[in-house]
C-alpha atoms as a PDB file:
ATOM      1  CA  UNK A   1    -152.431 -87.975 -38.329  1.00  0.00           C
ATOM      2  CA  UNK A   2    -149.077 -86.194 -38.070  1.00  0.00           C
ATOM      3  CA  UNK A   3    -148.523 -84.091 -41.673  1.00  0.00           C
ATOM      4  CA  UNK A   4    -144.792 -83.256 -42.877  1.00  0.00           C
ATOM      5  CA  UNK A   5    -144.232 -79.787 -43.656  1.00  0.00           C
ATOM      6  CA  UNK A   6    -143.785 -79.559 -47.476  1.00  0.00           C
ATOM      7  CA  UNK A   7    -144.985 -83.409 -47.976  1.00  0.00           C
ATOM      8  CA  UNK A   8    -144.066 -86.630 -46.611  1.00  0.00           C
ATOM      9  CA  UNK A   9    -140.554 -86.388 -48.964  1.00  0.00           C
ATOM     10  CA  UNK A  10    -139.553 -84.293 -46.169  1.00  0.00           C
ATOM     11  CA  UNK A  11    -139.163 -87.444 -43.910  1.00  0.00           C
ATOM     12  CA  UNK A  12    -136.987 -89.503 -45.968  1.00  0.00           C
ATOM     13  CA  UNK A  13    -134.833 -86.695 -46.754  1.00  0.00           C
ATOM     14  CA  UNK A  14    -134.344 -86.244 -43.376  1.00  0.00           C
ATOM     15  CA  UNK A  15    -133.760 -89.416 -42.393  1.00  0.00           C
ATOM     16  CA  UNK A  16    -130.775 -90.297 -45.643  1.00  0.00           C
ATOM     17  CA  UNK A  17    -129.376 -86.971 -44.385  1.00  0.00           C
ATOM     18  CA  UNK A  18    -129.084 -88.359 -40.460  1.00  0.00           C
ATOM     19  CA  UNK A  19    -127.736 -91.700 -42.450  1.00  0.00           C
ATOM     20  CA  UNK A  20    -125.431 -90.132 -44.650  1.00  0.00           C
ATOM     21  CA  UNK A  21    -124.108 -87.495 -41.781  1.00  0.00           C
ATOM     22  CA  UNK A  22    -123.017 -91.303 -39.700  1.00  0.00           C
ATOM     23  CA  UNK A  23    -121.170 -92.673 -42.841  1.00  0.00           C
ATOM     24  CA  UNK A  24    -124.008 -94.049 -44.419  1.00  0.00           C
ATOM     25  CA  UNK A  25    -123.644 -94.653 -48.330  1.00  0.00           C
ATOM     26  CA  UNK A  26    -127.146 -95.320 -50.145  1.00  0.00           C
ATOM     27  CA  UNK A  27    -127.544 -96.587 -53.690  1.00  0.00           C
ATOM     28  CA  UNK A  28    -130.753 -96.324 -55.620  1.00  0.00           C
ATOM     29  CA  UNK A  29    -131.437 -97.951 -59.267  1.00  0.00           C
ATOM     30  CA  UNK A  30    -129.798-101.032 -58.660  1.00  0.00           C
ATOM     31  CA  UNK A  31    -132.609-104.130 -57.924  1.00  0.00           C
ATOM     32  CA  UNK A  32    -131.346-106.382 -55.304  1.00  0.00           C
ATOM     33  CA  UNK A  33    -131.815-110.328 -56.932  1.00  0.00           C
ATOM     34  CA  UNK A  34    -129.938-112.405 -54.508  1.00  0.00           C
ATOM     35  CA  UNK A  35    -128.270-112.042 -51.207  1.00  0.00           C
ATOM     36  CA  UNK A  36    -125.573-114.160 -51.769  1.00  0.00           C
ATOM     37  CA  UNK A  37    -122.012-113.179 -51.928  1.00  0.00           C
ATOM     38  CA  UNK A  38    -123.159-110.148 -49.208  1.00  0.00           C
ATOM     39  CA  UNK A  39    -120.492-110.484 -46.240  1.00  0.00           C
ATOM     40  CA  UNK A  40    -122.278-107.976 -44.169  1.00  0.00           C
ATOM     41  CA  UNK A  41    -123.262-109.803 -40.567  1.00  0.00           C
ATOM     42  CA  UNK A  42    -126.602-108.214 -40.439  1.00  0.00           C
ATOM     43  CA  UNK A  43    -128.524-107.601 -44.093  1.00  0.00           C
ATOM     44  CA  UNK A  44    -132.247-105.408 -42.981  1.00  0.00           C
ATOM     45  CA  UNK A  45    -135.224-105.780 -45.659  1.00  0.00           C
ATOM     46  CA  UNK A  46    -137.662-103.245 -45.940  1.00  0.00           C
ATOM     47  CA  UNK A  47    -139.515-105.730 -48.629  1.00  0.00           C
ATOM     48  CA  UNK A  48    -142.527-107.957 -48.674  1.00  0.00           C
ATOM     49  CA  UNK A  49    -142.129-111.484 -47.312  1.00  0.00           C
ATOM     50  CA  UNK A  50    -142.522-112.411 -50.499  1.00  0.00           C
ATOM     51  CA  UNK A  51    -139.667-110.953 -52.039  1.00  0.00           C
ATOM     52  CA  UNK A  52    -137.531-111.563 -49.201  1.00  0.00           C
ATOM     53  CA  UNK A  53    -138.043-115.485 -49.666  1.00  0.00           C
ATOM     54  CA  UNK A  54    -137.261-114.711 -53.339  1.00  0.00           C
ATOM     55  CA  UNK A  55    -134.031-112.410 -52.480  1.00  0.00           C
ATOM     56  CA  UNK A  56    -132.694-114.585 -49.346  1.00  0.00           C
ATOM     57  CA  UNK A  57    -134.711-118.189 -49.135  1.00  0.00           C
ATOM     58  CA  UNK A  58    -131.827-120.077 -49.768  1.00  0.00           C
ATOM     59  CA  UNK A  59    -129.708-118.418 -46.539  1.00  0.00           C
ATOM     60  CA  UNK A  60    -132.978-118.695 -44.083  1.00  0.00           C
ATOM     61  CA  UNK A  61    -133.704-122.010 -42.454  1.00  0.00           C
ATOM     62  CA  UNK A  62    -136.623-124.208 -43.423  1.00  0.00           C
ATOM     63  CA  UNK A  63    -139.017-122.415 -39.666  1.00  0.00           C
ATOM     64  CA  UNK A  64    -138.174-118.943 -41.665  1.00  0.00           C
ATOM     65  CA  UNK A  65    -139.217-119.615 -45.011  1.00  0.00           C
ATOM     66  CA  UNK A  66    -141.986-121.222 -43.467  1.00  0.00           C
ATOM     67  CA  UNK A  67    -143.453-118.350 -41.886  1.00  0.00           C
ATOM     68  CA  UNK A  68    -142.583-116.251 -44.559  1.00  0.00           C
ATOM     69  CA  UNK A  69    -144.927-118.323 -46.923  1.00  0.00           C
ATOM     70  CA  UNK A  70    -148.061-117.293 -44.660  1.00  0.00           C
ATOM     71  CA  UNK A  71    -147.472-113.802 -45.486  1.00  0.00           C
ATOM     72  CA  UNK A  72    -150.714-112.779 -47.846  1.00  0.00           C
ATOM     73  CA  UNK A  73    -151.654-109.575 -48.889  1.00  0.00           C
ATOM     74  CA  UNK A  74    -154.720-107.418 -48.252  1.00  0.00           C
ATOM     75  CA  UNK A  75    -157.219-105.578 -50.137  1.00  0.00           C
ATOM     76  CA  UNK A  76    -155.660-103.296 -52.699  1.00  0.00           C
ATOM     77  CA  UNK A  77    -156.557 -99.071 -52.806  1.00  0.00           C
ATOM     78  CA  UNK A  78    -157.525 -96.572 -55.649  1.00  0.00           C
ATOM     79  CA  UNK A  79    -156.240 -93.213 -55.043  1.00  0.00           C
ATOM     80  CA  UNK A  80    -157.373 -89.885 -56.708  1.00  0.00           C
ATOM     81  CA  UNK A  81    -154.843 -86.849 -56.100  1.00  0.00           C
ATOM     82  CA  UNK A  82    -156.678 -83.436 -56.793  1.00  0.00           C
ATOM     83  CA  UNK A  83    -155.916 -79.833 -57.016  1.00  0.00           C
ATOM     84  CA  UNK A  84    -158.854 -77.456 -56.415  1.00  0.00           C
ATOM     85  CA  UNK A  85    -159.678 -73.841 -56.451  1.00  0.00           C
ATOM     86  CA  UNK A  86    -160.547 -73.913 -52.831  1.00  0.00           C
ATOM     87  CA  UNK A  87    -161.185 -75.785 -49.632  1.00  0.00           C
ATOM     88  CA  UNK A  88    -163.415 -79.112 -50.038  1.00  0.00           C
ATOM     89  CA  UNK A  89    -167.339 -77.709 -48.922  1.00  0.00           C
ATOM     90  CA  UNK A  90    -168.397 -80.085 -46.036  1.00  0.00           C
ATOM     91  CA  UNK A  91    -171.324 -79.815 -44.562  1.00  0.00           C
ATOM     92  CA  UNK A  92    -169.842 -80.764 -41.442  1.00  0.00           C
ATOM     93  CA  UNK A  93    -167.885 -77.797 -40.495  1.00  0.00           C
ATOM     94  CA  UNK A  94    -165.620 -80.146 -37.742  1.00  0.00           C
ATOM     95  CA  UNK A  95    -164.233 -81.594 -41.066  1.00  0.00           C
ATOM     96  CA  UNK A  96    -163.251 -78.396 -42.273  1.00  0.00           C
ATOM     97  CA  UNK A  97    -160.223 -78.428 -39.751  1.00  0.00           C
ATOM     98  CA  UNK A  98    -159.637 -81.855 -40.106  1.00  0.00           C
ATOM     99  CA  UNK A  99    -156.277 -83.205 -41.582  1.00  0.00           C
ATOM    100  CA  UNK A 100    -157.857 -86.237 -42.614  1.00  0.00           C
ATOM    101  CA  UNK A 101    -161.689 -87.242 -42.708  1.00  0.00           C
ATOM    102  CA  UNK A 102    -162.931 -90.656 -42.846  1.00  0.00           C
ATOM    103  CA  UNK A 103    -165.880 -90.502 -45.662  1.00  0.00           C
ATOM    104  CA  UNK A 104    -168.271 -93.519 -44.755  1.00  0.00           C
ATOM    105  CA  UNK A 105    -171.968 -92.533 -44.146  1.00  0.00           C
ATOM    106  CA  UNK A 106    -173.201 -94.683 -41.558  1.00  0.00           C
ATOM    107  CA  UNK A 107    -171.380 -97.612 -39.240  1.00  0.00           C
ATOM    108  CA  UNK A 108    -173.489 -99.936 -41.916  1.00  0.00           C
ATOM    109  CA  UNK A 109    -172.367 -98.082 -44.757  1.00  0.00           C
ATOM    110  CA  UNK A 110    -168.501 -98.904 -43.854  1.00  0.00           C
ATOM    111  CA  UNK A 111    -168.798-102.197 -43.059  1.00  0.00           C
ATOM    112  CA  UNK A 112    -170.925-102.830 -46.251  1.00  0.00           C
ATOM    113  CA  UNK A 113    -168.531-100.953 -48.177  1.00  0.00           C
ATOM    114  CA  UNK A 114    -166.104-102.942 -46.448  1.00  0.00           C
ATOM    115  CA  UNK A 115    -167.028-106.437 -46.846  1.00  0.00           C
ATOM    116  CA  UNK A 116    -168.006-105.804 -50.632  1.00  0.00           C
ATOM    117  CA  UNK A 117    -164.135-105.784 -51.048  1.00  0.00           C
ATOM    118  CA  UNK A 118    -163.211-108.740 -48.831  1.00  0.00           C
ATOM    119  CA  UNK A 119    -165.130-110.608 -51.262  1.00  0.00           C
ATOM    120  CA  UNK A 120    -163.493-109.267 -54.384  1.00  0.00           C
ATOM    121  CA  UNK A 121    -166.112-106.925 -55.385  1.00  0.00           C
ATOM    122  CA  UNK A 122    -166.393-102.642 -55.753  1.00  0.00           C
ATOM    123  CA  UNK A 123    -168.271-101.109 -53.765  1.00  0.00           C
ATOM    124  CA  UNK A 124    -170.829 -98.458 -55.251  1.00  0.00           C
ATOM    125  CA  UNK A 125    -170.401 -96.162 -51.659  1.00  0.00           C
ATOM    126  CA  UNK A 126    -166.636 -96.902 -50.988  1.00  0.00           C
ATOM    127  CA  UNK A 127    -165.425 -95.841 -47.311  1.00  0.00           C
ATOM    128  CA  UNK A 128    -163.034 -93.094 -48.531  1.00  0.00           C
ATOM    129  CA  UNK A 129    -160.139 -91.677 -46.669  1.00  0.00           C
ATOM    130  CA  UNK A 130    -159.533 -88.265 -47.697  1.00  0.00           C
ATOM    131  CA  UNK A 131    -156.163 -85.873 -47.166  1.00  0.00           C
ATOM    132  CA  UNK A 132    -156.641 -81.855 -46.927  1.00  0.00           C
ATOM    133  CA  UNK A 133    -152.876 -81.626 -45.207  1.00  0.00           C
ATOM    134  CA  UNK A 134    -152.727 -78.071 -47.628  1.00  0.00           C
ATOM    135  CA  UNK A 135    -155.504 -76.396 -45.148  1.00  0.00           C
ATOM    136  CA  UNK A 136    -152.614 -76.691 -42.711  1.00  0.00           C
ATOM    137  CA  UNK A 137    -149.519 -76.833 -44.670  1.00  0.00           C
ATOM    138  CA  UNK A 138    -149.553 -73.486 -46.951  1.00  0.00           C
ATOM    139  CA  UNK A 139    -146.254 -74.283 -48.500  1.00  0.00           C
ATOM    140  CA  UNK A 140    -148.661 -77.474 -50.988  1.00  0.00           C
ATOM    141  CA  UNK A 141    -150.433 -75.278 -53.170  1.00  0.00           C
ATOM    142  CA  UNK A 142    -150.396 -71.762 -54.376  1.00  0.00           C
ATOM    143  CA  UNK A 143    -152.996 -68.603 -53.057  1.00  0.00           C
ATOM    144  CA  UNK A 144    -155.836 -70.095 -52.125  1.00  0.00           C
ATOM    145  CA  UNK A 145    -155.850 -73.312 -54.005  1.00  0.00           C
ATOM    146  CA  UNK A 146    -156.029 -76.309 -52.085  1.00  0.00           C
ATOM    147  CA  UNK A 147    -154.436 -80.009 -52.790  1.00  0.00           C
ATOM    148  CA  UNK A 148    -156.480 -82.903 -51.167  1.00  0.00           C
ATOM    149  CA  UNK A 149    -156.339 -86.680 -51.840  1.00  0.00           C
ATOM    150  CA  UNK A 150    -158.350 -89.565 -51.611  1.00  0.00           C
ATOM    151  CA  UNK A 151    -158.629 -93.457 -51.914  1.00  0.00           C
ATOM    152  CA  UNK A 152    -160.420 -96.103 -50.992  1.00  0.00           C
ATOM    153  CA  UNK A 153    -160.314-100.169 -51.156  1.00  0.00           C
ATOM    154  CA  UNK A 154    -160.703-102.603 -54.019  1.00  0.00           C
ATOM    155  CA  UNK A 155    -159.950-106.090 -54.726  1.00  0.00           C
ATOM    156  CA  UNK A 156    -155.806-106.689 -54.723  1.00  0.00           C
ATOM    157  CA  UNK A 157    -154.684-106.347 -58.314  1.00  0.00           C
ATOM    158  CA  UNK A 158    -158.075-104.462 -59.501  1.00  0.00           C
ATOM    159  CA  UNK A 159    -157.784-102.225 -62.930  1.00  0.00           C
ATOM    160  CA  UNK A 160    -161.114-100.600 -62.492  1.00  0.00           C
ATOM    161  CA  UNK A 161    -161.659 -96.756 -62.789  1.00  0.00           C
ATOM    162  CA  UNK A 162    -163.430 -95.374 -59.184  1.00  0.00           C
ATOM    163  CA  UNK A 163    -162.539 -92.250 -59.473  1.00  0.00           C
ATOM    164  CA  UNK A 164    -166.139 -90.884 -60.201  1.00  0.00           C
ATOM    165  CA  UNK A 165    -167.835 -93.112 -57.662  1.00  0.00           C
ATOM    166  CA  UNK A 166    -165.198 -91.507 -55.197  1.00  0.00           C
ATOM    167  CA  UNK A 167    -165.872 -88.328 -56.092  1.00  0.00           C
ATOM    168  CA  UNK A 168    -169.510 -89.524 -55.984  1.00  0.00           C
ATOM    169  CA  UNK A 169    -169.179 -90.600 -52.822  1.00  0.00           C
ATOM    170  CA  UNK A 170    -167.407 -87.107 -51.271  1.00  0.00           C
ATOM    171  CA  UNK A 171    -169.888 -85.195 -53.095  1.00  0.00           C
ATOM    172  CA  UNK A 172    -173.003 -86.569 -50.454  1.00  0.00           C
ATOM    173  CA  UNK A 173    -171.134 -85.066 -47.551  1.00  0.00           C
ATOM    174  CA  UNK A 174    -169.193 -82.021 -49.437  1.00  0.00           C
ATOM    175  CA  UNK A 175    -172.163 -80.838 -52.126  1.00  0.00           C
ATOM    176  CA  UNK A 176    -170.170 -78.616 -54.365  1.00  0.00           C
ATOM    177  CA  UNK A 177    -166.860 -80.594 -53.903  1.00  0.00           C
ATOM    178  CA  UNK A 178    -166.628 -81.786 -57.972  1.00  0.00           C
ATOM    179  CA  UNK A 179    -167.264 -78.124 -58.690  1.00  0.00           C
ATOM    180  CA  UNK A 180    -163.899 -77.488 -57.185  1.00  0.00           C
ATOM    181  CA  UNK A 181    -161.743 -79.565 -59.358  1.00  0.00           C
ATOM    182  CA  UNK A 182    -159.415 -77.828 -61.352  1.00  0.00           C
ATOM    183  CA  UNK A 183    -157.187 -81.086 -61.388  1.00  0.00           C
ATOM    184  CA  UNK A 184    -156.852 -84.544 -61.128  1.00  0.00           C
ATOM    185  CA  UNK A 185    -154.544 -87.869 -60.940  1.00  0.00           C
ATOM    186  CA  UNK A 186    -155.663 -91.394 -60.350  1.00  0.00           C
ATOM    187  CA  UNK A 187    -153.646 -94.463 -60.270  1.00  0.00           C
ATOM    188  CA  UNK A 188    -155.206 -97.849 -59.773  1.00  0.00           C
ATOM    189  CA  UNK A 189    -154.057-100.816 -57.193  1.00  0.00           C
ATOM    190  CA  UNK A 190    -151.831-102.119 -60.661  1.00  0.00           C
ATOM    191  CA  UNK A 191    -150.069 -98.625 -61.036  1.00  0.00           C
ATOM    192  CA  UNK A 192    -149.335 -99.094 -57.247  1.00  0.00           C
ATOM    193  CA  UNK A 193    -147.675-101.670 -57.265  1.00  0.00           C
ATOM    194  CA  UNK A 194    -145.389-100.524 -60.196  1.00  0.00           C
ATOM    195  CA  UNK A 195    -145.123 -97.350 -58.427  1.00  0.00           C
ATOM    196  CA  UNK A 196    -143.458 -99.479 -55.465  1.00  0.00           C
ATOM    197  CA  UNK A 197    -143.295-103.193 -55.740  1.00  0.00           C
ATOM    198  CA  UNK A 198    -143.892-103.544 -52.103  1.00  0.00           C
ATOM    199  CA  UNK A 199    -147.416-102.689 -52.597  1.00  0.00           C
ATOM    200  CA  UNK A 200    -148.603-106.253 -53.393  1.00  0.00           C
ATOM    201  CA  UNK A 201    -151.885-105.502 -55.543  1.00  0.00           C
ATOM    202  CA  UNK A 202    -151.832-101.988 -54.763  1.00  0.00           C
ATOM    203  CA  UNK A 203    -152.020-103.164 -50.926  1.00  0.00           C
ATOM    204  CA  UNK A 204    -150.427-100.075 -49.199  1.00  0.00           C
ATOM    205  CA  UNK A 205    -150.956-101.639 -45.854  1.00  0.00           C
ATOM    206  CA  UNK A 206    -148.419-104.688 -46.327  1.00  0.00           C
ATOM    207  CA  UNK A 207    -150.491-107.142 -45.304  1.00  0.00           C
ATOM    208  CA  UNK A 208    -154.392-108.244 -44.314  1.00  0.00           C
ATOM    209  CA  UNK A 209    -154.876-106.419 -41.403  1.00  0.00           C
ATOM    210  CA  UNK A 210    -156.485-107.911 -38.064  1.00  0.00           C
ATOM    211  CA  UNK A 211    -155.079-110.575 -35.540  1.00  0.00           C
ATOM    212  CA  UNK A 212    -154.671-112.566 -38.738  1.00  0.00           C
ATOM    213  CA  UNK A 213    -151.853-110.336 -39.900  1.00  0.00           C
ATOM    214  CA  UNK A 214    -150.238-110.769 -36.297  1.00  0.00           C
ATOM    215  CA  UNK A 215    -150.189-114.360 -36.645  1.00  0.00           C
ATOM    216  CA  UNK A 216    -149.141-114.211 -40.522  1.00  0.00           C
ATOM    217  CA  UNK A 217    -145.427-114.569 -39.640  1.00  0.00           C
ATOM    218  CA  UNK A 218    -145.855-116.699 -36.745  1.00  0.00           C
ATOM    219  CA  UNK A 219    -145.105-114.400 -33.530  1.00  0.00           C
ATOM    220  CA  UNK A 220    -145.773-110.571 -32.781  1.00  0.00           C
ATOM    221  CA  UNK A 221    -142.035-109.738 -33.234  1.00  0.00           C
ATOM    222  CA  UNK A 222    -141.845-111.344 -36.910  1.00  0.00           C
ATOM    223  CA  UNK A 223    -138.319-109.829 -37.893  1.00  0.00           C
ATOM    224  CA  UNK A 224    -135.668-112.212 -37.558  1.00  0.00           C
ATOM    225  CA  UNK A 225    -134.713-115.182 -39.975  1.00  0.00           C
ATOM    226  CA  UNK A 226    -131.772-116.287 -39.024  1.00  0.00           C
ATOM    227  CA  UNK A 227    -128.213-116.023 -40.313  1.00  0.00           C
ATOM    228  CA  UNK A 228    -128.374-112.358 -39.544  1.00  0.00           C
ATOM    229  CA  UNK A 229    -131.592-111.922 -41.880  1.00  0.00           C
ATOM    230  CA  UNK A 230    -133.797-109.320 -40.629  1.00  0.00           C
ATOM    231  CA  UNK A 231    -137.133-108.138 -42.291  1.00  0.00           C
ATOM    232  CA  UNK A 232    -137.783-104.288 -41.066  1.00  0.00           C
ATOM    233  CA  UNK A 233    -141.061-103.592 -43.508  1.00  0.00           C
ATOM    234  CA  UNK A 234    -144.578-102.806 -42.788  1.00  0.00           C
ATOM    235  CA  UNK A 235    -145.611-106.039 -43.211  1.00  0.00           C
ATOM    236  CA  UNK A 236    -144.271-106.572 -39.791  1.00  0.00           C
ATOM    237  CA  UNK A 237    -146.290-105.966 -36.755  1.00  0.00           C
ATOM    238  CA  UNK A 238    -147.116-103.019 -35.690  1.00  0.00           C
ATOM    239  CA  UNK A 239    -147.935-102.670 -39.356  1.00  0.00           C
ATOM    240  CA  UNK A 240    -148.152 -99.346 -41.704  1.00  0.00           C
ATOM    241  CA  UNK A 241    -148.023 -96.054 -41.038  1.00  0.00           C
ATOM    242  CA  UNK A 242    -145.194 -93.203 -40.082  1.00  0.00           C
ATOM    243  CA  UNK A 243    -144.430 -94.676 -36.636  1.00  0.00           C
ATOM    244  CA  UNK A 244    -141.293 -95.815 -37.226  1.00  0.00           C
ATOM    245  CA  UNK A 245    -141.513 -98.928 -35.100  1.00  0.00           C
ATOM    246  CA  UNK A 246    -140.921-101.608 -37.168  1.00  0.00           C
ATOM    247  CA  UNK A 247    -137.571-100.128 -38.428  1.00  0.00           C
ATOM    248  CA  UNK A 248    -137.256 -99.746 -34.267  1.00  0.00           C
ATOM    249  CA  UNK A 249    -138.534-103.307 -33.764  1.00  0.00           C
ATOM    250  CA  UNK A 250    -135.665-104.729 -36.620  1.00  0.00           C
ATOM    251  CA  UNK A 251    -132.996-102.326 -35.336  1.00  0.00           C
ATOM    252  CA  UNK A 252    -132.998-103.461 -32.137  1.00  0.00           C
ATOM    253  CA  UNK A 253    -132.699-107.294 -33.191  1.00  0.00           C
ATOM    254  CA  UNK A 254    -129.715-106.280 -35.294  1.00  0.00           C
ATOM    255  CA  UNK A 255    -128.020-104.626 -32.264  1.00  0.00           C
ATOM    256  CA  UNK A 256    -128.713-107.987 -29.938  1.00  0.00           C
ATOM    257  CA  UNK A 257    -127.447-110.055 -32.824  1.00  0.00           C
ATOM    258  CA  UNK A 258    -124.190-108.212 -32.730  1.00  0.00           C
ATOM    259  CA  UNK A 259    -123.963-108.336 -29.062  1.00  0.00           C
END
């Protein structure tokens, strides 16, 4: 995975900049209830389907609120931020110049793990994805303190503590590791999605992922609504991640629907 010098901050200030530098204005604070009385030809969501049919339902026609109703979301995440007193002790050395390492055990481990949360429970040996970006990126901690973070899936909307049985879990494949910790911060899939309302039961990845979450919206291109009403989110294919491409996907709609 590609890692932003200084932390992934970096991208969107880079990216208001490039807006602002074009014109651009950008308003924060101010929650967006209703899309009527906007005049603007085009109006681009980066929201959930579901608050789009909240913000806009009345200006989409009956097919788009339709397919916005299918939308559902996927299995929520618990994340554990730490700060440590050095770099995490694999016992894999590979991992140790890895920017991200998939913590499963076994392919039956993961899919265990896995299917324990499609059916709304925790899993005792969670598949955890874990983040060492500071090995690479000097400029996240101090000397030779290292940041890392971790998370792994639970049921959407899930208030249960996992941060021991993910550190549990690291600790088989990184003896040592909980020795490290000099620091911690968890946040469960509820603080998520207060964090960011986006995050539908702490669901980062907008969405249940498979050909399911293709079909969710009704086509592979799921961005236009009608009456210039454009969703540009993650929840539209290709789906999350720093890619860029749905913004890409919606942008180039906009421009066809302006001729």
């Amino acid at each position: 995975w590609p890692l932003a010098a200084g932390g992934s901050q970096s991208i969107a200030d880079a990216l208001a900049r490039k807006f602002e530098g074009l014109g651009g204005v950008i308003e924060v604070g101010r929650k967006v209830e209703t899309i009527e009385g906007v005049n603007a030809p085009i109006a681009l969501f980066d929201v959930m389907p579901d608050a789009l049919y909240r913000i806009a339902g009345r200006r989409l026609p009956t097919s788009g609120r339709r397919r916005l109703l299918k939308w559902k979301p996927g299995a929520g995440v618990f994340k554990v931020d730490w700060a440590l007193d050095g770099p995490i002790p694999w016992a894999d050395p590979l991992s140790l110049r890895a920017g991200t390492v998939h913590v499963g055990g076994t392919f039956e481990e993961v899919r265990l793990s896995e299917s324990e949360v499609a059916a709304g429970r925790h899993p005792d040996k969670p598949f955890v994805l874990v983040a060492q970006q500071s090995l690479f990126d000097p400029t996240r901690a101090p000397g030779t303190n290292q940041t890392a973070w971790g998370y792994c899936h639970v049921p959407g909307g899930s208030d249960r503590d996992m941060t021991q049985t993910i550190e549990n879990q690291i600790e088989r494949f990184a003896p040592g590791f909980k020795d490290r910790i000099i620091g911690r911060h968890s946040m469960d899939a509820g603080d998520y999605e207060n964090y960011n309302p986006n995050y539908v039961g702490g669901d980062i990845g907008r969405g249940r992922f498979g050909l399911k979450k293709v079909l969710q919206l009704g086509n592979t291109r799921p961005f236009a609504f009608g009456q210039g009403v454009l969703l540009c989110s993650a929840a539209t294919p290709p789906g999350a991640g720093v890619h860029g491409m749905c913004g890409y996907y919606a942008a180039r709609a906009a421009l066809s629907t302006i001729g």
